[in-house]
C-alpha atoms as a PDB file:
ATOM      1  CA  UNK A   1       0.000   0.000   0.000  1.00  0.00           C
ATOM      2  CA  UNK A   2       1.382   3.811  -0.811  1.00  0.00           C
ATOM      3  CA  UNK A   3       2.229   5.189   1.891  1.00  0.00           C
ATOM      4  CA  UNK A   4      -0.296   7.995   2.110  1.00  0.00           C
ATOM      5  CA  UNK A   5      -2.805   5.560   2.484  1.00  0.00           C
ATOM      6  CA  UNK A   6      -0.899   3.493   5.721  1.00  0.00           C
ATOM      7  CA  UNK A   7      -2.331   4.157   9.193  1.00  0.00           C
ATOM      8  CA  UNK A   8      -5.514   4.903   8.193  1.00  0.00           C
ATOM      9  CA  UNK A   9      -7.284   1.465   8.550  1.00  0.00           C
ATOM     10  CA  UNK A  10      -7.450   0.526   5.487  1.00  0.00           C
ATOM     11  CA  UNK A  11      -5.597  -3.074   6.019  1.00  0.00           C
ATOM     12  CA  UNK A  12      -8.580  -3.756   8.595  1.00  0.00           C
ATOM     13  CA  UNK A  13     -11.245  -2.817   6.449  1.00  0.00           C
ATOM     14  CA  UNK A  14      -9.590  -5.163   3.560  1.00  0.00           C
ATOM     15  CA  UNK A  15      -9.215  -8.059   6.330  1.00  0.00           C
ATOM     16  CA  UNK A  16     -12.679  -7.624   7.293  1.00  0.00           C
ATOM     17  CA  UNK A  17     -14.240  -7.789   3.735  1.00  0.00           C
ATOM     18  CA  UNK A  18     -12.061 -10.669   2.600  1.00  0.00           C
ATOM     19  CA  UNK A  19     -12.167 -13.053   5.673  1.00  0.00           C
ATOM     20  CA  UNK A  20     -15.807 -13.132   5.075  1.00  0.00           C
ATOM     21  CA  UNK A  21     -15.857 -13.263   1.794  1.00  0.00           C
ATOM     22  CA  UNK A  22     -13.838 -16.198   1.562  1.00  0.00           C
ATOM     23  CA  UNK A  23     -15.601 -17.732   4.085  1.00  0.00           C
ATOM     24  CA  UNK A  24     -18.770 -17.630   1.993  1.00  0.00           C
ATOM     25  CA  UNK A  25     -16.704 -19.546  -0.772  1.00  0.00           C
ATOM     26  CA  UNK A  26     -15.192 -22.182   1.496  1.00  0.00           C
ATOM     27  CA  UNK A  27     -11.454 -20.366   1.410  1.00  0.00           C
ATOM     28  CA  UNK A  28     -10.177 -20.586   4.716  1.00  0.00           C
ATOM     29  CA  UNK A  29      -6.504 -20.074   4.121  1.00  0.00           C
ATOM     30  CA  UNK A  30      -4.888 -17.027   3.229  1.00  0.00           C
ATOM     31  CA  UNK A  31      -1.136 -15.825   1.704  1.00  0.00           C
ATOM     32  CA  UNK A  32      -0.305 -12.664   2.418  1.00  0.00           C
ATOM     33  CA  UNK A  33       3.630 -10.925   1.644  1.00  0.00           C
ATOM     34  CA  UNK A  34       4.169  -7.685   4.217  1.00  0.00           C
ATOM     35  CA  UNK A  35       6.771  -6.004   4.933  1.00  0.00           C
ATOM     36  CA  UNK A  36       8.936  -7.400   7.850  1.00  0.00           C
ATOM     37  CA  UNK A  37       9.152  -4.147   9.311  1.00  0.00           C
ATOM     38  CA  UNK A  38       5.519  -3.520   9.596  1.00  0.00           C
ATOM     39  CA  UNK A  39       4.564  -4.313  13.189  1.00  0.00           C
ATOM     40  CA  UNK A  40       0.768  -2.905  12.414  1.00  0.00           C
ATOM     41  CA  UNK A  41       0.141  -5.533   9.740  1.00  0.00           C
ATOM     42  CA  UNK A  42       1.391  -8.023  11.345  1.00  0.00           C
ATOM     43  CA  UNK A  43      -0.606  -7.351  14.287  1.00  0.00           C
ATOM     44  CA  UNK A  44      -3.589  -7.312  12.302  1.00  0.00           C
ATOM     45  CA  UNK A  45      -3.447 -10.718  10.473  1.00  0.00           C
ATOM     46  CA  UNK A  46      -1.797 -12.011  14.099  1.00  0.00           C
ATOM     47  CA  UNK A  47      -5.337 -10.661  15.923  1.00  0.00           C
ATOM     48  CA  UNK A  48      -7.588 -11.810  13.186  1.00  0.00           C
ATOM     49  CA  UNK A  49      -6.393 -15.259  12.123  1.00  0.00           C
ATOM     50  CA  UNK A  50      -4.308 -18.125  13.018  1.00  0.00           C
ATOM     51  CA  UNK A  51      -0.857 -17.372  11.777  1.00  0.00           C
ATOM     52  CA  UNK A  52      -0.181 -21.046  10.305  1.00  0.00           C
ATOM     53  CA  UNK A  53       3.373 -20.209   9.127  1.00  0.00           C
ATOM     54  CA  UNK A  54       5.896 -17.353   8.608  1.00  0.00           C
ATOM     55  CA  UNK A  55       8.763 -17.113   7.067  1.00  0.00           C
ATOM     56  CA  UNK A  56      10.880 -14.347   6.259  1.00  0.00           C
ATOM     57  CA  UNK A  57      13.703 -13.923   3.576  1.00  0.00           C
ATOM     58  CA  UNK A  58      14.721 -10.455   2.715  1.00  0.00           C
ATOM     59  CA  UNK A  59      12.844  -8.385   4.437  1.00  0.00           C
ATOM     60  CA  UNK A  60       9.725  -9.867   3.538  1.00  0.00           C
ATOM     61  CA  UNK A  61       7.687 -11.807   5.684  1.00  0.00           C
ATOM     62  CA  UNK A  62       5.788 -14.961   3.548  1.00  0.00           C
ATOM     63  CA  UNK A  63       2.404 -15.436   5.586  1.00  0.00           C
ATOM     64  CA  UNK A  64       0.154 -18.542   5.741  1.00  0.00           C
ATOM     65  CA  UNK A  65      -2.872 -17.480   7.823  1.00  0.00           C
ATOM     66  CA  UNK A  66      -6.542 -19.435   8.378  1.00  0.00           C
ATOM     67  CA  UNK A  67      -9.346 -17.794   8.512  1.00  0.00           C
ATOM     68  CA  UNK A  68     -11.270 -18.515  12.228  1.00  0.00           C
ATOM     69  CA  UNK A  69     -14.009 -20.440  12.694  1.00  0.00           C
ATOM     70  CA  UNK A  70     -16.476 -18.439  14.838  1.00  0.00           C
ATOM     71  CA  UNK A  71     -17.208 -19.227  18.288  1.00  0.00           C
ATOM     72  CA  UNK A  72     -19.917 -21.702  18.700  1.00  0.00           C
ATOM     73  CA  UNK A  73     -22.747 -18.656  20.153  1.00  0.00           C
ATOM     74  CA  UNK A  74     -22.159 -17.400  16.949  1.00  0.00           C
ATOM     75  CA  UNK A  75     -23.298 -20.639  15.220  1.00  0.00           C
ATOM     76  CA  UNK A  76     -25.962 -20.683  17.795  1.00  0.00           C
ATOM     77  CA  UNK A  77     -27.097 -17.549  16.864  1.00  0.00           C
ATOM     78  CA  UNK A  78     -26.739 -18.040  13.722  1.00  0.00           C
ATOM     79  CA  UNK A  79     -28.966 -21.153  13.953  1.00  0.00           C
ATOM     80  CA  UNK A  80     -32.133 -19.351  15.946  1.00  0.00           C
ATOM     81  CA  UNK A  81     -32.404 -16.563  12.960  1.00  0.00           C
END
């Protein structure tokens, strides 16, 4: 991402739309190439997902990540609508 458009939440709103998304299609792992220096990101996809592997070669860090399931009073929920 340019930098004029870091820090404003942008990576969050992308993670939000696509987790779903791909949830909807049955995709429940995820690739992702960021920056090794960029704590935020990282942060983000470790908060939002199970970090399944990492590796990092030149500065790059080569994600594997899995989407959650949600918890089961969500499926609950889910189930009474």
């Amino acid at each position: 991402m340019e930098d004029r458009w870091q820090r404003l939440g942008l990576g969050a709103i992308l993670l939000g739309e696509i987790l779903p998304a791909g949830g909807q299609r049955e995709i429940c792992e995820f690739r992702a190439d960021v920056l090794a220096y960029n704590g935020g990101m990282l942060r983000l996809l470790a908060h939002h997902t199970d970090v399944e592997r990492r590796r990092t070669l030149q500065g790059i860090a080569e994600i594997s990540v899995r989407r959650r399931k949600p918890p089961l009073s969500a499926d609950v929920d889910a189930m009474q609508r």
